[in-house]
N, C-alpha and C. Protein backbone atom coordinates (compact mmCIF):
# COMPACT_ATOMS: atom_id res chain seq x y z
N UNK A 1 0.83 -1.18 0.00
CA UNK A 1 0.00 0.00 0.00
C UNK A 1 0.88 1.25 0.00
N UNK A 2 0.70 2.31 -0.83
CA UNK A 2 1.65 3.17 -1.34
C UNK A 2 0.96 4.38 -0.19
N UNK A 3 1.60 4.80 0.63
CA UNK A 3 1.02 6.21 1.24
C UNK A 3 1.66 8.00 0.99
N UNK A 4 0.36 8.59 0.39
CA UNK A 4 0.27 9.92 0.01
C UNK A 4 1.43 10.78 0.60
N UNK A 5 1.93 11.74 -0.13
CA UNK A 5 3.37 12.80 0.68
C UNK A 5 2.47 13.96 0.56
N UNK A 6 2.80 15.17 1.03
CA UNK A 6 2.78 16.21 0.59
C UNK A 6 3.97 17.10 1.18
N UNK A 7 4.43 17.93 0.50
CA UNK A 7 5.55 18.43 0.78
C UNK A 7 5.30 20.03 1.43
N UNK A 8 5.90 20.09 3.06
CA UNK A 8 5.21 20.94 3.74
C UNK A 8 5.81 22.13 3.49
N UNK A 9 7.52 22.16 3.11
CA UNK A 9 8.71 23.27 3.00
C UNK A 9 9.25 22.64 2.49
N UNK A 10 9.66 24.13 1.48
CA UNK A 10 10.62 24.48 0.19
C UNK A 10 11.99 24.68 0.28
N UNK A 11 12.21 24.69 1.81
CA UNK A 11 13.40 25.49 2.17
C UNK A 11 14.19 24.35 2.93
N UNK A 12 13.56 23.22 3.30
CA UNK A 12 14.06 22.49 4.12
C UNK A 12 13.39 22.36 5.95
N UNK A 13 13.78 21.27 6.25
CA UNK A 13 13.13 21.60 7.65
C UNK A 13 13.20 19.87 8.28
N UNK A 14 12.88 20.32 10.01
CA UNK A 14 13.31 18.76 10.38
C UNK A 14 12.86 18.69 11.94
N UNK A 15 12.36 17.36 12.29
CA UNK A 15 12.00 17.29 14.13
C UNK A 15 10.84 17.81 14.16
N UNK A 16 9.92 17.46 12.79
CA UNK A 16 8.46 17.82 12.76
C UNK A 16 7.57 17.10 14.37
N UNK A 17 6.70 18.25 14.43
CA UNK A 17 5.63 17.78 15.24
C UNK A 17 4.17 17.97 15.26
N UNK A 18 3.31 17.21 15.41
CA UNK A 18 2.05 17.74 15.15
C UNK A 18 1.18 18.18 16.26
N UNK A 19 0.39 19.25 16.26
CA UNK A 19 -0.51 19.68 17.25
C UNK A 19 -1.08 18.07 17.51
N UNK A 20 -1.83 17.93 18.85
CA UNK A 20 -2.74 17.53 19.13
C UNK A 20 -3.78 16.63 18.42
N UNK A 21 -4.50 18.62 17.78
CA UNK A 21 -5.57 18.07 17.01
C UNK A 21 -5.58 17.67 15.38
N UNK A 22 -4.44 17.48 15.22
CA UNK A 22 -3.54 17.26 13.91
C UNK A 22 -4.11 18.30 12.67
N UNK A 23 -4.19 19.38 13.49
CA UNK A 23 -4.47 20.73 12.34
C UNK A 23 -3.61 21.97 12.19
N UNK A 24 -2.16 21.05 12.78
CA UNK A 24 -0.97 22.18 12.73
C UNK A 24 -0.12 21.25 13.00
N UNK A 25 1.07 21.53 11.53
CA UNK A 25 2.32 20.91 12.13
C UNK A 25 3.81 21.75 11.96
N UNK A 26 4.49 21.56 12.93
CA UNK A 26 5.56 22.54 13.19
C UNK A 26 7.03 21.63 13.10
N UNK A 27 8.09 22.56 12.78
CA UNK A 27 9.28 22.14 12.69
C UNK A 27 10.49 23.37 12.10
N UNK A 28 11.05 22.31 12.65
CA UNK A 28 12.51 23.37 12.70
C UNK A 28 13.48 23.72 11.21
N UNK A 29 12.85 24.99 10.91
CA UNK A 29 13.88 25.15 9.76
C UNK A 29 15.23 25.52 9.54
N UNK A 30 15.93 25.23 8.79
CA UNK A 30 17.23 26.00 8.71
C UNK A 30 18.22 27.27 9.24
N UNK A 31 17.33 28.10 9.64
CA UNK A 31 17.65 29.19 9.91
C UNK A 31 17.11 28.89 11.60
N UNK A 32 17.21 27.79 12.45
CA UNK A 32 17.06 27.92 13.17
C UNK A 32 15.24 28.70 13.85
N UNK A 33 14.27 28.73 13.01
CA UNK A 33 13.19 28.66 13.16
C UNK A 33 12.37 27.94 13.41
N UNK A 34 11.37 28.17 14.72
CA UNK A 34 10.12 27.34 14.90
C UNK A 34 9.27 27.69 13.87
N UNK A 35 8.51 26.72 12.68
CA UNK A 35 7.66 27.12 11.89
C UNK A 35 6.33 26.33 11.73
N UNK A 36 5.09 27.33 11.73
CA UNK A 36 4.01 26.15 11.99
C UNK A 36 3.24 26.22 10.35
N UNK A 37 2.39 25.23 10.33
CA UNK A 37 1.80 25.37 8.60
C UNK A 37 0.44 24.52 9.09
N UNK A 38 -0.46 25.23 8.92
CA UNK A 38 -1.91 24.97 9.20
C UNK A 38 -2.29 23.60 8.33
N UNK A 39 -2.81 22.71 8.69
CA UNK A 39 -3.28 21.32 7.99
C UNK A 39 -4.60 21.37 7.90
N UNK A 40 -5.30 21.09 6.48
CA UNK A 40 -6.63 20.63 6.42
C UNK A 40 -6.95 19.81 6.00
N UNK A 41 -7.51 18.35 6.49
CA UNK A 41 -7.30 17.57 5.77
C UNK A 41 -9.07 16.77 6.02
N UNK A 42 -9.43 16.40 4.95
CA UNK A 42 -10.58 15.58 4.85
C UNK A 42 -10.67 14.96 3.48
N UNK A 43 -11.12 13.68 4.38
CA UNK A 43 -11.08 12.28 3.62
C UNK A 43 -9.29 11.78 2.89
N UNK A 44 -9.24 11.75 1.68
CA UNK A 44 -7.96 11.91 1.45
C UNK A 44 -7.29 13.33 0.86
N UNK A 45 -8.47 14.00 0.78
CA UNK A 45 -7.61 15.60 0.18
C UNK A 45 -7.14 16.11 1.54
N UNK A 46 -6.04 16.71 1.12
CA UNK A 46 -4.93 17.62 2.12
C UNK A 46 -5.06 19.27 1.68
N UNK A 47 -5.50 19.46 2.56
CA UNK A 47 -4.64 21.47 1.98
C UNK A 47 -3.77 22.33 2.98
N UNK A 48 -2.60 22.55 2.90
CA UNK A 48 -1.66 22.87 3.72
C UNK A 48 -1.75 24.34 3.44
N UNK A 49 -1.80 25.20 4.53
CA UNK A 49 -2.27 26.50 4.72
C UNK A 49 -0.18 26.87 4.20
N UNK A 50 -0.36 28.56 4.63
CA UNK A 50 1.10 28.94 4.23
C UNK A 50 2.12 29.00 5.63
N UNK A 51 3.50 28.64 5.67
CA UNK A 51 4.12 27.85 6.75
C UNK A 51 4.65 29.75 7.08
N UNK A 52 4.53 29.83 8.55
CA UNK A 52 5.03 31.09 8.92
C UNK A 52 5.70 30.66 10.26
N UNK A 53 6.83 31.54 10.34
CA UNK A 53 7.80 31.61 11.66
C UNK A 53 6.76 31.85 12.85
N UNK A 54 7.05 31.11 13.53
CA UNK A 54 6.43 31.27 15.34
C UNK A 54 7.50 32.23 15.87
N UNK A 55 8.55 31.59 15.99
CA UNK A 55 9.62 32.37 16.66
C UNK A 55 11.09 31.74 16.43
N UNK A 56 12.76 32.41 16.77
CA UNK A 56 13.69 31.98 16.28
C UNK A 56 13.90 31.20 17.27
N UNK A 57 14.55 29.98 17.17
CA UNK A 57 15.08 29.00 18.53
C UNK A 57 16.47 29.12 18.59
N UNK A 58 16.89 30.94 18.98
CA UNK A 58 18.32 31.22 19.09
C UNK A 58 18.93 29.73 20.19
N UNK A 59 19.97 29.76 19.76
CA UNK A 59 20.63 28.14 20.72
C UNK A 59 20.34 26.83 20.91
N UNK A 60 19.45 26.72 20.21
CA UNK A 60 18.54 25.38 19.72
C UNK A 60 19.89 24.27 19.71
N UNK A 61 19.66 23.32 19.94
CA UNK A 61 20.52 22.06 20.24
C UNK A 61 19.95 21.02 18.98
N UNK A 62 20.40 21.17 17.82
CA UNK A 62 20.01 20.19 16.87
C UNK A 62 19.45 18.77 17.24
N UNK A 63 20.82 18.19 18.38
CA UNK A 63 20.74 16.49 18.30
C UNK A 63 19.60 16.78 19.95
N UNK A 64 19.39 15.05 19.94
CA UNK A 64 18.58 14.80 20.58
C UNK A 64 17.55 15.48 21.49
N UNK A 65 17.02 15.84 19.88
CA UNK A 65 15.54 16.05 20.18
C UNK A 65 15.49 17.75 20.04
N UNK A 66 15.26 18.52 18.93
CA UNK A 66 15.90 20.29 19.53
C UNK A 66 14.71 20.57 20.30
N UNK A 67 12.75 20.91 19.66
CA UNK A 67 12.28 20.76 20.49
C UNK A 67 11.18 20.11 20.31
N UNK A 68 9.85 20.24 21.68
CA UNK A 68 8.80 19.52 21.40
C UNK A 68 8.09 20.34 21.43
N UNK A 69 6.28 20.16 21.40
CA UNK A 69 5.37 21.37 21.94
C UNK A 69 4.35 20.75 22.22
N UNK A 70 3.63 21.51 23.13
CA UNK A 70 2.36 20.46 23.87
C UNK A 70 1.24 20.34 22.62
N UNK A 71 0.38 19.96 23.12
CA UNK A 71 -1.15 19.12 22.51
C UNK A 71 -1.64 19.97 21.84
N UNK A 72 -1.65 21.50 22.72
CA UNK A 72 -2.53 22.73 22.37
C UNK A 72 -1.59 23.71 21.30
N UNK A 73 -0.58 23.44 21.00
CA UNK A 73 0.60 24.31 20.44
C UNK A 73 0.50 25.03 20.92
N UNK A 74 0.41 25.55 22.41
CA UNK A 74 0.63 26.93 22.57
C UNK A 74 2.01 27.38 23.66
N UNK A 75 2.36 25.84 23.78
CA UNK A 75 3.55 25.56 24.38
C UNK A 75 4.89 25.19 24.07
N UNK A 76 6.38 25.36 23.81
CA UNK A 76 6.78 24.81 23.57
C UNK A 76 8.43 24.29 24.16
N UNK A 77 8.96 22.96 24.05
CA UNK A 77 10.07 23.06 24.72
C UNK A 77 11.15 22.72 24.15
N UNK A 78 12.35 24.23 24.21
CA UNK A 78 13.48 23.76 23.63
C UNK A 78 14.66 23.17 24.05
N UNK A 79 15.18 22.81 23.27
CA UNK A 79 16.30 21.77 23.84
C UNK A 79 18.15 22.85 23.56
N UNK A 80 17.73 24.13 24.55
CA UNK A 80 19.05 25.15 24.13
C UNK A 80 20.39 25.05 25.03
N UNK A 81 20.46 23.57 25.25
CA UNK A 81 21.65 23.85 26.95
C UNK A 81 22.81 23.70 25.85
N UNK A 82 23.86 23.84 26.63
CA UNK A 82 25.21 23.43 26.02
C UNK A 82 25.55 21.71 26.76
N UNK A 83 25.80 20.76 25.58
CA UNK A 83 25.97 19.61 26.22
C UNK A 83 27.39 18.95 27.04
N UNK A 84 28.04 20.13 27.20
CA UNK A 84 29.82 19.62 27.59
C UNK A 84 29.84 19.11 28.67
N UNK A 85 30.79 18.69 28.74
CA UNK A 85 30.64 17.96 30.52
C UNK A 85 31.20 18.61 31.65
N UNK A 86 30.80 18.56 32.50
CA UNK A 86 30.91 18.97 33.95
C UNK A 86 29.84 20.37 34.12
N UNK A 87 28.83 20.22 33.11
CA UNK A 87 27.83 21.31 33.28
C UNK A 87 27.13 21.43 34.45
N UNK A 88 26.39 22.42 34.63
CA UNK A 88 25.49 22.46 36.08
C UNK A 88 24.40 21.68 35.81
N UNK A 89 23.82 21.23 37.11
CA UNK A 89 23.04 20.03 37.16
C UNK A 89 21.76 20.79 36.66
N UNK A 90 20.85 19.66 35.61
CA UNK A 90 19.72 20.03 35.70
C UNK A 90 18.15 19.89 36.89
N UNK A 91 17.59 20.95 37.18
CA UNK A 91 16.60 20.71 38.14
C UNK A 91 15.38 20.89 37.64
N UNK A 92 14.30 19.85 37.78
CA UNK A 92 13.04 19.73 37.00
C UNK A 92 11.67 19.65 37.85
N UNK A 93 10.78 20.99 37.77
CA UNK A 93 10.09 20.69 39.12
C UNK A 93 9.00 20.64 38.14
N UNK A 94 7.83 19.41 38.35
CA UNK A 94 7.04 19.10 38.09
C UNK A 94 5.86 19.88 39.16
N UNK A 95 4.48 20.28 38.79
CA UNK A 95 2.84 20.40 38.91
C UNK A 95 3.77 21.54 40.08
N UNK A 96 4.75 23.03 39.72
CA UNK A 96 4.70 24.23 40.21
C UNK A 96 3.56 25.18 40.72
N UNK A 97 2.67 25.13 39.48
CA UNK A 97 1.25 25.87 40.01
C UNK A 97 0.61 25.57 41.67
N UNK A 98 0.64 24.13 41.71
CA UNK A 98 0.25 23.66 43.12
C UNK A 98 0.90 24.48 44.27
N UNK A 99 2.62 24.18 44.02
CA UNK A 99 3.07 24.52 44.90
C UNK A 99 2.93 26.59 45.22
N UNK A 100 2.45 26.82 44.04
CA UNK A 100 2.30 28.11 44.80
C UNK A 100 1.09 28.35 45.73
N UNK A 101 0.52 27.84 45.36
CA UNK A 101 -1.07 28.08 45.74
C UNK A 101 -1.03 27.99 47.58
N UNK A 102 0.52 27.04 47.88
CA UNK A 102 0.07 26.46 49.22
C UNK A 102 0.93 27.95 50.16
């Protein structure tokens, strides 16, 4: 079974991700840009809206993984540390909101 392409960028691009509601998909272009491109898709027709910069991911970390973004796209996380060794430790505090509240 042969499955359909459509080609999202002209320019290049990579570490695609899709919203959620799979009506936006984003990825990292060349120039170090977050770029999103609106998806419409029903039945088997596709129509890909026009791909515009979100924002630049100055320091973006190519390898593993540069970034992700939540469900809602209105979030996103980049991957900008420097990977050398003997760096400062990372600290990751999970469900913060709570802790203010108390």
């Amino acid at each position: 079974m042969e499955h359909a392409k459509w080609q999202v960028s002209s320019v290049g691009g990579n570490a695609a991700k899709w919203r959620g509601d799979s009506k936006e998909i984003y990825y990292l272009d060349p120039s170090d840009n977050i770029v999103a491109v609106d998806v419409n898709a029903s039945g088997s027709a596709v129509q890909l809206g026009t791909s515009h910069v979100l924002f630049q991911a100055i320091g973006i970390q190519r390898d593993y993984g540069p970034f992700d973004v939540s469900a809602d796209g209105k979030r996103f996380l980049l991957n900008s540390g420097n990977l050398k060794e003997g760096s400062d430790p990372f600290t990751m505090m999970q469900n913060w909101p709570a802790e203010l509240k108390k």
